[in-house]
C-alpha atoms as a PDB file:
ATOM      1  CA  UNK A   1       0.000   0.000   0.000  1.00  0.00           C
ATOM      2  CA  UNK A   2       1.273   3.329  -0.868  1.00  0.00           C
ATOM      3  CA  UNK A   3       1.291   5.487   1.579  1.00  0.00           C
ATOM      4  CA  UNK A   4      -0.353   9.303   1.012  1.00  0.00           C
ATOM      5  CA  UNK A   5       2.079  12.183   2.232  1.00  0.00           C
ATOM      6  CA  UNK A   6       1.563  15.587   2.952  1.00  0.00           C
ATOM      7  CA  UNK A   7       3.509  18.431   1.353  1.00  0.00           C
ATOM      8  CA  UNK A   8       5.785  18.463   4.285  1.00  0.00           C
ATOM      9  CA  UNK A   9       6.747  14.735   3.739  1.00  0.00           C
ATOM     10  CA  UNK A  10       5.085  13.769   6.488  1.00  0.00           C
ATOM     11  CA  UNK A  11       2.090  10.498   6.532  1.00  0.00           C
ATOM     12  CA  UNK A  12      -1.165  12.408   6.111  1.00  0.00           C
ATOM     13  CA  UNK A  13      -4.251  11.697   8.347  1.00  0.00           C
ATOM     14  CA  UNK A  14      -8.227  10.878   7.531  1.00  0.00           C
ATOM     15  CA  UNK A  15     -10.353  13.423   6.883  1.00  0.00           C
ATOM     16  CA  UNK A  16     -12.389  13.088  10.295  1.00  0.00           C
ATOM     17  CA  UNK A  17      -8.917  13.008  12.443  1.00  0.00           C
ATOM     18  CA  UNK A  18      -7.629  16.455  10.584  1.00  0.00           C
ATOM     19  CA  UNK A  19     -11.258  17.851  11.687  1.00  0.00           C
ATOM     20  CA  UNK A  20     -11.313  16.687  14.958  1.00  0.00           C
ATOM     21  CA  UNK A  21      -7.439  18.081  15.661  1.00  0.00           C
ATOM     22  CA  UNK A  22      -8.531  20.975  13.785  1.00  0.00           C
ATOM     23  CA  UNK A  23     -10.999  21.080  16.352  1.00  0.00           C
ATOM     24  CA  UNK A  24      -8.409  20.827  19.316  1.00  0.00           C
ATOM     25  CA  UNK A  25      -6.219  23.152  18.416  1.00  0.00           C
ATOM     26  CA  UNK A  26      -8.866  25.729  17.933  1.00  0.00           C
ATOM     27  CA  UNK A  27     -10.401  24.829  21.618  1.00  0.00           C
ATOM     28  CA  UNK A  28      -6.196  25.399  22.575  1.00  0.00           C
ATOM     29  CA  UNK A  29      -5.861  28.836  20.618  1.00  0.00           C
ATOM     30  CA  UNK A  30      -8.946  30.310  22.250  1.00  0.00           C
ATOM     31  CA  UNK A  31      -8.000  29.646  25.514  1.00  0.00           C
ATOM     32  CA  UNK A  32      -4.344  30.206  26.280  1.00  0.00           C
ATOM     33  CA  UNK A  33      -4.380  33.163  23.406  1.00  0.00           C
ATOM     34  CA  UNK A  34      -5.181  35.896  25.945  1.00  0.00           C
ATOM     35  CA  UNK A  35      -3.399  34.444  29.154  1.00  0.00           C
ATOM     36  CA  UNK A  36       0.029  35.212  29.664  1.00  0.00           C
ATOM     37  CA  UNK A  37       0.960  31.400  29.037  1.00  0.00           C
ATOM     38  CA  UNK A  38       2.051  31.577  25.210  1.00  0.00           C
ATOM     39  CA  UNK A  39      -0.883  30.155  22.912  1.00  0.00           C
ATOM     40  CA  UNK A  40       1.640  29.360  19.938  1.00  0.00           C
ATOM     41  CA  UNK A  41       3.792  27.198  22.232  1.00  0.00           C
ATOM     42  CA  UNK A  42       0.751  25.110  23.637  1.00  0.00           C
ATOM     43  CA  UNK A  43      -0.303  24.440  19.913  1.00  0.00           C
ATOM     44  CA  UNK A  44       3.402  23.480  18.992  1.00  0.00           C
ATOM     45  CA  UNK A  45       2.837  21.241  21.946  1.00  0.00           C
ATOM     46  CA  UNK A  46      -0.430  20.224  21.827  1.00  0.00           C
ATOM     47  CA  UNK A  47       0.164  19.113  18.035  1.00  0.00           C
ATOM     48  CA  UNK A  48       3.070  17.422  18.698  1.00  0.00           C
ATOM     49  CA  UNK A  49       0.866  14.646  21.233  1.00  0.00           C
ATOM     50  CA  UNK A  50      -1.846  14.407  18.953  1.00  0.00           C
ATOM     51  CA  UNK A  51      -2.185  11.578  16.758  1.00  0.00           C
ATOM     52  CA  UNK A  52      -0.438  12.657  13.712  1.00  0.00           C
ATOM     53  CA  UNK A  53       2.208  14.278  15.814  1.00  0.00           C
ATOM     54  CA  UNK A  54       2.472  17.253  13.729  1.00  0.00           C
ATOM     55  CA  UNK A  55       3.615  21.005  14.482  1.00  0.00           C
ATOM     56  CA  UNK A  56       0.510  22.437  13.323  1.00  0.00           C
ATOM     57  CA  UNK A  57       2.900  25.314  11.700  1.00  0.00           C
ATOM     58  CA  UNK A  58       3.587  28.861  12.362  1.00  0.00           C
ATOM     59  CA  UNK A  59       0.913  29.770   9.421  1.00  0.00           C
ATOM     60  CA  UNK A  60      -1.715  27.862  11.355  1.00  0.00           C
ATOM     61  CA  UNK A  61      -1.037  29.606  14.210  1.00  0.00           C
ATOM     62  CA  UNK A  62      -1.298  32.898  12.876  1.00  0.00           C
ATOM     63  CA  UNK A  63      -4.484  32.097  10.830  1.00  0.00           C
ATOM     64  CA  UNK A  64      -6.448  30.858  14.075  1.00  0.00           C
ATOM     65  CA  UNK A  65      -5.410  34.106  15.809  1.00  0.00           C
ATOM     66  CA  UNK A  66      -7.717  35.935  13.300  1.00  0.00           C
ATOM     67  CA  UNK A  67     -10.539  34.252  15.359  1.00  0.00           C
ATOM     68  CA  UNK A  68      -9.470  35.229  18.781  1.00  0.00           C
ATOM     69  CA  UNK A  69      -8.595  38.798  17.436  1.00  0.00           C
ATOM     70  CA  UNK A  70     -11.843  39.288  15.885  1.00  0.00           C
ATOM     71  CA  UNK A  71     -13.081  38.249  19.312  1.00  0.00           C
ATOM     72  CA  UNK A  72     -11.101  41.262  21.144  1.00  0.00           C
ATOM     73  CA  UNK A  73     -12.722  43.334  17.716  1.00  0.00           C
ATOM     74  CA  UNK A  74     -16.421  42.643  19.023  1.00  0.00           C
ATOM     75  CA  UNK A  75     -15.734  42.941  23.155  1.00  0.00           C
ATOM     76  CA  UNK A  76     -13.708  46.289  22.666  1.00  0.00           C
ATOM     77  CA  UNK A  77     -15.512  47.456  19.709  1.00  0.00           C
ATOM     78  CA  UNK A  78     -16.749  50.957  21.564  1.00  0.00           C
ATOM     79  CA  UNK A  79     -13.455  51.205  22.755  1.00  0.00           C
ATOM     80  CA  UNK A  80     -11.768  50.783  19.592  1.00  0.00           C
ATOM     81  CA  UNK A  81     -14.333  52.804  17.475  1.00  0.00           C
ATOM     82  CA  UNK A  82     -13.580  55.482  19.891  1.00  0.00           C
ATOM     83  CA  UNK A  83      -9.765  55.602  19.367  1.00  0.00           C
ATOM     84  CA  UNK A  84      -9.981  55.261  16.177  1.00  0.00           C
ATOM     85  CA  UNK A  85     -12.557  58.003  15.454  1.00  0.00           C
ATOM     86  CA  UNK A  86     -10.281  60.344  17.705  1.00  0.00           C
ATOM     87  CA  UNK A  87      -6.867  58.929  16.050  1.00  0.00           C
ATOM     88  CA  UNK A  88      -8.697  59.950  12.428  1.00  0.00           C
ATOM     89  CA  UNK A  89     -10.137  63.371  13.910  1.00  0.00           C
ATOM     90  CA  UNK A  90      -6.185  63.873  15.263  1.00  0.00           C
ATOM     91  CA  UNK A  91      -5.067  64.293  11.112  1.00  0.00           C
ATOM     92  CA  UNK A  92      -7.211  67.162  11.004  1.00  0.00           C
ATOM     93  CA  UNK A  93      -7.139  69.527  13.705  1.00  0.00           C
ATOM     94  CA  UNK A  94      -6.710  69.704  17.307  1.00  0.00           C
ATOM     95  CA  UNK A  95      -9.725  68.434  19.609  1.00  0.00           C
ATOM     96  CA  UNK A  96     -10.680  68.328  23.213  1.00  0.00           C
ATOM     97  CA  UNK A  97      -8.324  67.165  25.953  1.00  0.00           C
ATOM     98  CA  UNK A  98     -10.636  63.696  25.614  1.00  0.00           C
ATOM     99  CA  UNK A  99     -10.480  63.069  22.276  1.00  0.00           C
ATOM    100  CA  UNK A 100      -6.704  64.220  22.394  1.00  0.00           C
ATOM    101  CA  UNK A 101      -6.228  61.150  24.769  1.00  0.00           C
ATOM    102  CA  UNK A 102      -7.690  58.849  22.569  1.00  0.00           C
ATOM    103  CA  UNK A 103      -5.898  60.326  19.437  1.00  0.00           C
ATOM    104  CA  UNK A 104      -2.278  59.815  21.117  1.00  0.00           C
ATOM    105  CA  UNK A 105      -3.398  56.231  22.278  1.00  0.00           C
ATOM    106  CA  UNK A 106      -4.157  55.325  18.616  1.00  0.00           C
ATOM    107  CA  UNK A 107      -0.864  57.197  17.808  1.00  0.00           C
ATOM    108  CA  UNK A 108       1.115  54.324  20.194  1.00  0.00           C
ATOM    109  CA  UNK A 109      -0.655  51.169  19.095  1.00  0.00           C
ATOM    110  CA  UNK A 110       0.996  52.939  15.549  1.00  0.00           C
ATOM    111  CA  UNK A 111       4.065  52.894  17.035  1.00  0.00           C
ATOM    112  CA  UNK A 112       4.002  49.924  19.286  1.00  0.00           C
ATOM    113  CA  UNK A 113       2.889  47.626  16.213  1.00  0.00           C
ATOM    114  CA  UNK A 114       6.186  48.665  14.149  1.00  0.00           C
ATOM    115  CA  UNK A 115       8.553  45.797  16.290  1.00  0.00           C
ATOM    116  CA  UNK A 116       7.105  43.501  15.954  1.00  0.00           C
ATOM    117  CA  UNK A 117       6.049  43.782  11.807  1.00  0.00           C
ATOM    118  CA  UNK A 118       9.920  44.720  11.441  1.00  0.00           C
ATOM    119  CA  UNK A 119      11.175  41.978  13.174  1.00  0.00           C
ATOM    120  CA  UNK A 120       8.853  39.528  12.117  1.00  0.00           C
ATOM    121  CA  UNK A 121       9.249  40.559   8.056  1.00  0.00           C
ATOM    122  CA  UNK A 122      13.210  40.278   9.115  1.00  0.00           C
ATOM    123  CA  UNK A 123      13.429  36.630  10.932  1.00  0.00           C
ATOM    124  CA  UNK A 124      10.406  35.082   9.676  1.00  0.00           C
ATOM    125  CA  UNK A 125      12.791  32.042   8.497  1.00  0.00           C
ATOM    126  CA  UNK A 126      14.101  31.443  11.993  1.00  0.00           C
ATOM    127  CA  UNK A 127      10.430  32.231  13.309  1.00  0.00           C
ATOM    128  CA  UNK A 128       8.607  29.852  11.297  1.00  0.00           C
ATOM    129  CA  UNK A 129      11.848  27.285  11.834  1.00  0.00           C
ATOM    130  CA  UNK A 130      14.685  26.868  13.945  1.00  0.00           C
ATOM    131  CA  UNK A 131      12.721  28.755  16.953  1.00  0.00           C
ATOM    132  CA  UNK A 132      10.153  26.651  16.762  1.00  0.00           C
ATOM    133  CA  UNK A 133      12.562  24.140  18.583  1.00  0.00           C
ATOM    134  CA  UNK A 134      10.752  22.422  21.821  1.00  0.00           C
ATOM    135  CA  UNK A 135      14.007  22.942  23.532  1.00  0.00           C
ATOM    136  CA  UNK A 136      13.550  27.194  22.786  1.00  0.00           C
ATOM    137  CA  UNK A 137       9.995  27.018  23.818  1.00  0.00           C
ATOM    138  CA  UNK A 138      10.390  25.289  27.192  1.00  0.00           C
ATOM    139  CA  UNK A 139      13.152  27.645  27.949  1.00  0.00           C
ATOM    140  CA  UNK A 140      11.218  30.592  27.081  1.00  0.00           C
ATOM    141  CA  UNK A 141       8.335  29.545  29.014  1.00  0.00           C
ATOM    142  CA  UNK A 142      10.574  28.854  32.320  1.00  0.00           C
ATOM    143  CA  UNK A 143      12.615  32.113  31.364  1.00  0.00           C
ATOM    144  CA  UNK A 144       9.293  34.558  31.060  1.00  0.00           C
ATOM    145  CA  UNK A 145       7.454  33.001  33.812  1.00  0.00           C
ATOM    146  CA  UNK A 146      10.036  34.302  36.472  1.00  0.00           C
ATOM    147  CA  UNK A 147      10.180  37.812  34.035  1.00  0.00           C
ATOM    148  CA  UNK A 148       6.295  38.107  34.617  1.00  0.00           C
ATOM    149  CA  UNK A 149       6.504  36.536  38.466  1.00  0.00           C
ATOM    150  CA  UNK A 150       9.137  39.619  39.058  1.00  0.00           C
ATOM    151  CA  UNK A 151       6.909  42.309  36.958  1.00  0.00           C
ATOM    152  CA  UNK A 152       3.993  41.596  39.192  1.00  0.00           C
ATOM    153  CA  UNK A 153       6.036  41.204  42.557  1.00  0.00           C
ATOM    154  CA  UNK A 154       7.305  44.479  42.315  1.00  0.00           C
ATOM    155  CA  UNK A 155       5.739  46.845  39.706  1.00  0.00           C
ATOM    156  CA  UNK A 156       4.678  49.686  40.818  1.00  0.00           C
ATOM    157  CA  UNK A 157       0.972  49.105  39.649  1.00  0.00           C
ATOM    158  CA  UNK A 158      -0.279  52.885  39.976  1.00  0.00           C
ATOM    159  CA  UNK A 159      -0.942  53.756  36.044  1.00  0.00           C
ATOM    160  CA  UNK A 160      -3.966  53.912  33.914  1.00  0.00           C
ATOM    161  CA  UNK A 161      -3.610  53.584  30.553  1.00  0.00           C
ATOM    162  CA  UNK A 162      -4.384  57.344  29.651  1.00  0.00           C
ATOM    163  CA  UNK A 163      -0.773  57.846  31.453  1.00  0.00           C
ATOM    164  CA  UNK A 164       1.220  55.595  28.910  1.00  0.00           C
ATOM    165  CA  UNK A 165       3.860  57.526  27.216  1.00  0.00           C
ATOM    166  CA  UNK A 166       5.359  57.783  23.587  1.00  0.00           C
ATOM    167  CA  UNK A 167       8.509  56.210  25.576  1.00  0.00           C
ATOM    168  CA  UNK A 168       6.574  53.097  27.160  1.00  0.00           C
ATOM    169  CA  UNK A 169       4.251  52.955  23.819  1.00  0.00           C
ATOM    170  CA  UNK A 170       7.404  52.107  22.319  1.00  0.00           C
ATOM    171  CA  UNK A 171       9.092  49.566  25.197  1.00  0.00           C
ATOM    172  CA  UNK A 172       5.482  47.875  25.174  1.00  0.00           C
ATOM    173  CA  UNK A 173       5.941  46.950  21.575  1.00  0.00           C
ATOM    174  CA  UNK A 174       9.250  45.853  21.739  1.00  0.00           C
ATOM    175  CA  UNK A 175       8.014  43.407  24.196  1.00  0.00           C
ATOM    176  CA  UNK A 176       5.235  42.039  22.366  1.00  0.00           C
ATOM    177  CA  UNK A 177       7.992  41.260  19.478  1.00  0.00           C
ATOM    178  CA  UNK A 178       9.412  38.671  21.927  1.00  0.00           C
ATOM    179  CA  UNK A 179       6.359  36.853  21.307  1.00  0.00           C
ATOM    180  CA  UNK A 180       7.527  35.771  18.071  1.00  0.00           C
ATOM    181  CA  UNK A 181       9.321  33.145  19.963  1.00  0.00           C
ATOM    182  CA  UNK A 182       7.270  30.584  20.790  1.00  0.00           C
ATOM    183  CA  UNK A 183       6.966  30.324  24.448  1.00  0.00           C
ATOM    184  CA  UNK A 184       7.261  33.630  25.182  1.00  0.00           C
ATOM    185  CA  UNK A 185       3.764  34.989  25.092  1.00  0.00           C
ATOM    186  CA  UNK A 186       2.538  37.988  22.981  1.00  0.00           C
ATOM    187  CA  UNK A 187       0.053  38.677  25.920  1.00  0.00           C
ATOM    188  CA  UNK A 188       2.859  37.700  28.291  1.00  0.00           C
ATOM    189  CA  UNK A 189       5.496  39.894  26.954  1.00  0.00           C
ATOM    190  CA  UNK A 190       3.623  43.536  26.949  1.00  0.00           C
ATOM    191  CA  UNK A 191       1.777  42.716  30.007  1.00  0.00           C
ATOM    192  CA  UNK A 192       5.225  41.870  32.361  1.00  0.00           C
ATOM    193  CA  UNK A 193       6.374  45.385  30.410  1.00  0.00           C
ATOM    194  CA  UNK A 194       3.295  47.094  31.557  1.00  0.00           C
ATOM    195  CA  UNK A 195       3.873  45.973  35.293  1.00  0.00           C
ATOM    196  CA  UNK A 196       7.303  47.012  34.792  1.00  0.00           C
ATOM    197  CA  UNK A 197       6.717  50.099  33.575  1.00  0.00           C
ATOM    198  CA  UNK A 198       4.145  51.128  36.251  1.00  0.00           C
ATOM    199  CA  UNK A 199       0.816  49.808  34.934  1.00  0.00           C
ATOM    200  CA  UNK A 200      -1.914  48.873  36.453  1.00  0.00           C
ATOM    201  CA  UNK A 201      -2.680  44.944  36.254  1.00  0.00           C
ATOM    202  CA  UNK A 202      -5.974  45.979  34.558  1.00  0.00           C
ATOM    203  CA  UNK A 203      -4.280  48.721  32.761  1.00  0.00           C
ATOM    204  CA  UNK A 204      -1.381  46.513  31.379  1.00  0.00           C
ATOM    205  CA  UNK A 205      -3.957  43.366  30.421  1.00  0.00           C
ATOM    206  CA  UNK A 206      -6.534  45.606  28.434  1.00  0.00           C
ATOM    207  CA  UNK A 207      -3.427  47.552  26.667  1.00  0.00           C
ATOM    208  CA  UNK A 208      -2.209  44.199  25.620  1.00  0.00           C
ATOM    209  CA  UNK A 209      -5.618  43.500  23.794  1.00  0.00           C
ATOM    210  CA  UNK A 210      -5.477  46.689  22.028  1.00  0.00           C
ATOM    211  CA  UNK A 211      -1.809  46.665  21.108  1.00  0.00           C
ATOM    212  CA  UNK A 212      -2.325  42.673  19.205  1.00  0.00           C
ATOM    213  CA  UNK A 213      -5.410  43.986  16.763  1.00  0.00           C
ATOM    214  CA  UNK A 214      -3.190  45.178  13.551  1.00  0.00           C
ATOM    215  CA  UNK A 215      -0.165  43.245  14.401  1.00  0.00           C
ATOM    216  CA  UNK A 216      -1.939  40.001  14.395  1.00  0.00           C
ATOM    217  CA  UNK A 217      -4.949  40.358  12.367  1.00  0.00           C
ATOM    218  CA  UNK A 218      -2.058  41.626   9.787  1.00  0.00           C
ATOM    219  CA  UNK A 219       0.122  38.554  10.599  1.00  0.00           C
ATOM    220  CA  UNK A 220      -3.284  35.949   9.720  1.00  0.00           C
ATOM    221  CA  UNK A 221      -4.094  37.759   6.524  1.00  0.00           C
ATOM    222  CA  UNK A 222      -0.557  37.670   5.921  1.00  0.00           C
ATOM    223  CA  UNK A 223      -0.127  33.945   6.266  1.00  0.00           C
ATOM    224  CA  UNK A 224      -3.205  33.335   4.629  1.00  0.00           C
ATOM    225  CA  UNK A 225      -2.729  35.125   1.473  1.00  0.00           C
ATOM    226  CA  UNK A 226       0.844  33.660   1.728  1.00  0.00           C
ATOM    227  CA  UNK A 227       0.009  29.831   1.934  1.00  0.00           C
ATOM    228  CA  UNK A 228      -3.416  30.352   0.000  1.00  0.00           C
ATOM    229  CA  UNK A 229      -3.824  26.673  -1.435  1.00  0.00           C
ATOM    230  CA  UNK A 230      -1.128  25.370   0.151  1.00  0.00           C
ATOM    231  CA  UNK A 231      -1.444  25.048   3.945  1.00  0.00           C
ATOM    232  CA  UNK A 232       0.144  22.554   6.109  1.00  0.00           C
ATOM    233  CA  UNK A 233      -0.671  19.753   7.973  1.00  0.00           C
ATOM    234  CA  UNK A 234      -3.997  21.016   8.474  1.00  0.00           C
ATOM    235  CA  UNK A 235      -5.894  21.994   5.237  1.00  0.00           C
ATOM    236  CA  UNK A 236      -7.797  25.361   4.613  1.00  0.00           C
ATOM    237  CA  UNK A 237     -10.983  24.240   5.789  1.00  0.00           C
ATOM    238  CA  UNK A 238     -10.638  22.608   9.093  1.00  0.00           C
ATOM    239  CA  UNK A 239      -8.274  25.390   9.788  1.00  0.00           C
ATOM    240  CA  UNK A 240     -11.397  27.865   8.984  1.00  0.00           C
ATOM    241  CA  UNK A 241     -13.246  25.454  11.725  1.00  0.00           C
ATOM    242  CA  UNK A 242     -10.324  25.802  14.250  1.00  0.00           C
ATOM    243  CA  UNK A 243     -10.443  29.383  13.786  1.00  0.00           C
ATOM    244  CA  UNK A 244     -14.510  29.846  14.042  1.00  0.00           C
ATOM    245  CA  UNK A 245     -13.533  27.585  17.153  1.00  0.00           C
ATOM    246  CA  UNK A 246     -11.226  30.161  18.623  1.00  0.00           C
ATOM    247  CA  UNK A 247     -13.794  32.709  18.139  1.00  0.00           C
ATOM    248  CA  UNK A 248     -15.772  31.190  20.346  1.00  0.00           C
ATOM    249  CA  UNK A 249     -13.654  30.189  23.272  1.00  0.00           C
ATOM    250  CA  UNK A 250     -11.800  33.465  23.143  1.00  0.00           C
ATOM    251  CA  UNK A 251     -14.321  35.696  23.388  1.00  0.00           C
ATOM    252  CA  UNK A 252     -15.340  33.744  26.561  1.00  0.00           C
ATOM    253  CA  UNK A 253     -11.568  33.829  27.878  1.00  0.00           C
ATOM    254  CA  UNK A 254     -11.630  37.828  27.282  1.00  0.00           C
ATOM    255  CA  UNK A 255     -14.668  38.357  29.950  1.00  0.00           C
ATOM    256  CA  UNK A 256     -12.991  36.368  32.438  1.00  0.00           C
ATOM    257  CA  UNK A 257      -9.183  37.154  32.209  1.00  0.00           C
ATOM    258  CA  UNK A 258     -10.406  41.065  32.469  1.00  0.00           C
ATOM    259  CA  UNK A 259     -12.512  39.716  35.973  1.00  0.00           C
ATOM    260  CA  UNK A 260      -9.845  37.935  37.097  1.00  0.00           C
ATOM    261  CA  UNK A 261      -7.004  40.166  36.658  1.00  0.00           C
ATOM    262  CA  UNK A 262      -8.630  43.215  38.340  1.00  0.00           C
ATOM    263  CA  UNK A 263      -8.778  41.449  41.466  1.00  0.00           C
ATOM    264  CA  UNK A 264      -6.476  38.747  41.330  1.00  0.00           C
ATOM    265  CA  UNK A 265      -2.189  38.440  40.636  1.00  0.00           C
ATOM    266  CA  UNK A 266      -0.918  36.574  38.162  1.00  0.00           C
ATOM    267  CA  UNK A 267       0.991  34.370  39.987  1.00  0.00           C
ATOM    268  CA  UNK A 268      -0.916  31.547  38.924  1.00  0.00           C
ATOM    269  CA  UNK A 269       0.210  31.512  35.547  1.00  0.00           C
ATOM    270  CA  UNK A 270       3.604  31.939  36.983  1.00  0.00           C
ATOM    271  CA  UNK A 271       3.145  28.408  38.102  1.00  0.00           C
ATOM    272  CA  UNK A 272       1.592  27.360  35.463  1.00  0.00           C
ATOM    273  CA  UNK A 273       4.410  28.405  33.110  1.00  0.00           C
ATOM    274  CA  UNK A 274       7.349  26.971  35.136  1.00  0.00           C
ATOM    275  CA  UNK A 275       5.309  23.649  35.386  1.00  0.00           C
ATOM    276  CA  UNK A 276       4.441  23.476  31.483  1.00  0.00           C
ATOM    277  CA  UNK A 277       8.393  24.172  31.053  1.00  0.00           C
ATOM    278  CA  UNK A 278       9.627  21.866  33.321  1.00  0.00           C
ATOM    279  CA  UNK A 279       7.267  18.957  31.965  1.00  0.00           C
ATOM    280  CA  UNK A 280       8.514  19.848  28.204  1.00  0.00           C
ATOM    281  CA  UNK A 281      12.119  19.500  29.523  1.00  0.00           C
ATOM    282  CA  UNK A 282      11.160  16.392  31.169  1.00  0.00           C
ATOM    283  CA  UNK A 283       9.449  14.399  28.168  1.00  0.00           C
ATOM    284  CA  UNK A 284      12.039  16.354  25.507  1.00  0.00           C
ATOM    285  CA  UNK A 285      14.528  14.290  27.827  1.00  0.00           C
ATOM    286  CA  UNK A 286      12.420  11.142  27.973  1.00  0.00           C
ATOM    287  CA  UNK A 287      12.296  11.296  23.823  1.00  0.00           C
ATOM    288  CA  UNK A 288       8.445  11.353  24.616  1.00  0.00           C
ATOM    289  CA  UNK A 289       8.654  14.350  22.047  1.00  0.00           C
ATOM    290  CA  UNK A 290      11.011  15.353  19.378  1.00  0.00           C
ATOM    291  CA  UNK A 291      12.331  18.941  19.563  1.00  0.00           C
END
């Protein structure tokens, strides 16, 4: 019997079993997208145990993110039809001390989102390969949990985001850039800057939201005009059911991580992190998984 391969070489799987991991990896994007716990590592991880053992690909990842980011569209849509309106009234004229607010908030997602499209346009061969290495994730995620552990130990914790400045506008971007190492966290990154920096834990979460909409909406479209007929291991339409599947769950993540953060640390996915990291290290050493 000959056996059917996949562009990448590797066996292919049925129909129903690329749906239902479709499926799983979509439940896995919509859930650990917004918490500081890195969603593209999980799905590098979470592919690697399913049954066809595949890294679901960095073009997968990106494409699913278009669910969970049109999620953070709909839940902040006042918000961000309110910047926006103010950021387009800004190119005008002058405008009230409110609108001015909103105008230079627009003004440093602008500027936050340039790091990470540089960077990414720049290494996208080392992002989309060598980095993708289960060693690099599990030391990222070990790594960044003590970086986020430390932000929220000892930031200061006192600033709203109307008080973010053109200089931490532009530190908060370079920190979601780190997230295109898997394992790092976009979410992660900007919101240990934020507590750094002086943000509020509420402040520093919702500012994270905000900051993600062009750089990864313009990352899926990206990807998806890029591998257009020619995905990966998953094919274009159980990725479009993994991403309607993100959607879902994200949306549902957004209400609660917002709850939960406002009264809560976030030690617990300080834990979590150093616990994920030390299991990958654990079965990488085990040859349970292949880097």
């Amino acid at each position: 019997m000959t056996e059917t391969l996949t562009a990448q070489g590797a066996p292919a799987t049925s129909p129903a079993l690329e749906w239902f991991e479709a499926g799983v990896l979509g439940l896995v994007q919509g859930l650990t997208e917004f918490l500081p716990i890195s969603s593209s590592a999980h799905l590098r991880v979470v592919g690697a145990l399913l049954p066809s053992a595949a890294d679901p690909g960095a073009a997968f990842t990106a494409i699913t993110q278009i669910g969970t980011e049109t999620a953070v569209l709909i839940y902040f849509r006042r918000d961000i039809f309110r910047i926006s309106r103010a950021w387009l009234s800004s190119l005008i004229g002058p405008r009230a001390e409110k609108d001015a607010a909103d105008a230079r908030l627009g003004w440093l997602v602008i500027l936050g989102t340039l790091p990470i499209a540089i960077l990414g346009l720049l290494f996208r061969d080392a992002i989309e390969g060598g980095l993708r290495n289960l060693y690099v994730t599990a030391t990222t995620l070990v790594v960044f949990a003590l970086v986020l552990g430390l932000a929220d130990r000892f930031g200061a914790r006192k600033l709203a985001l109307d008080q973010i400045g053109w200089g931490r506008g532009l530190a908060l971007g370079f920190a979601q850039a780190l997230a295109l190492v898997p394992g790092v966290s976009r979410s992660g990154g900007t919101i240990s800057a934020g507590l750094i920096l002086g943000l509020t834990r509420e402040a520093a979460a919702r500012y994270s939201f905000l900051l993600a909409v062009p750089a990864v909406l313009a990352s899926g479209f990206y990807q998806l005009w890029r591998h257009f007929g020619q995905f990966g291991p998953i094919g274009p339409w159980p990725t479009l059911f993994a991403t309607l599947v993100a959607f879902v769950v994200g949306y549902a993540v957004i209400v609660g991580f917002l709850k939960l953060v406002s009264t809560r640390s976030y030690m617990p996915f300080v834990w979590y992190r150093l616990a994920l990291g030390a299991l990958l290290f654990v079965l990488l050493g085990a040859g349970a998984l292949r880097p």
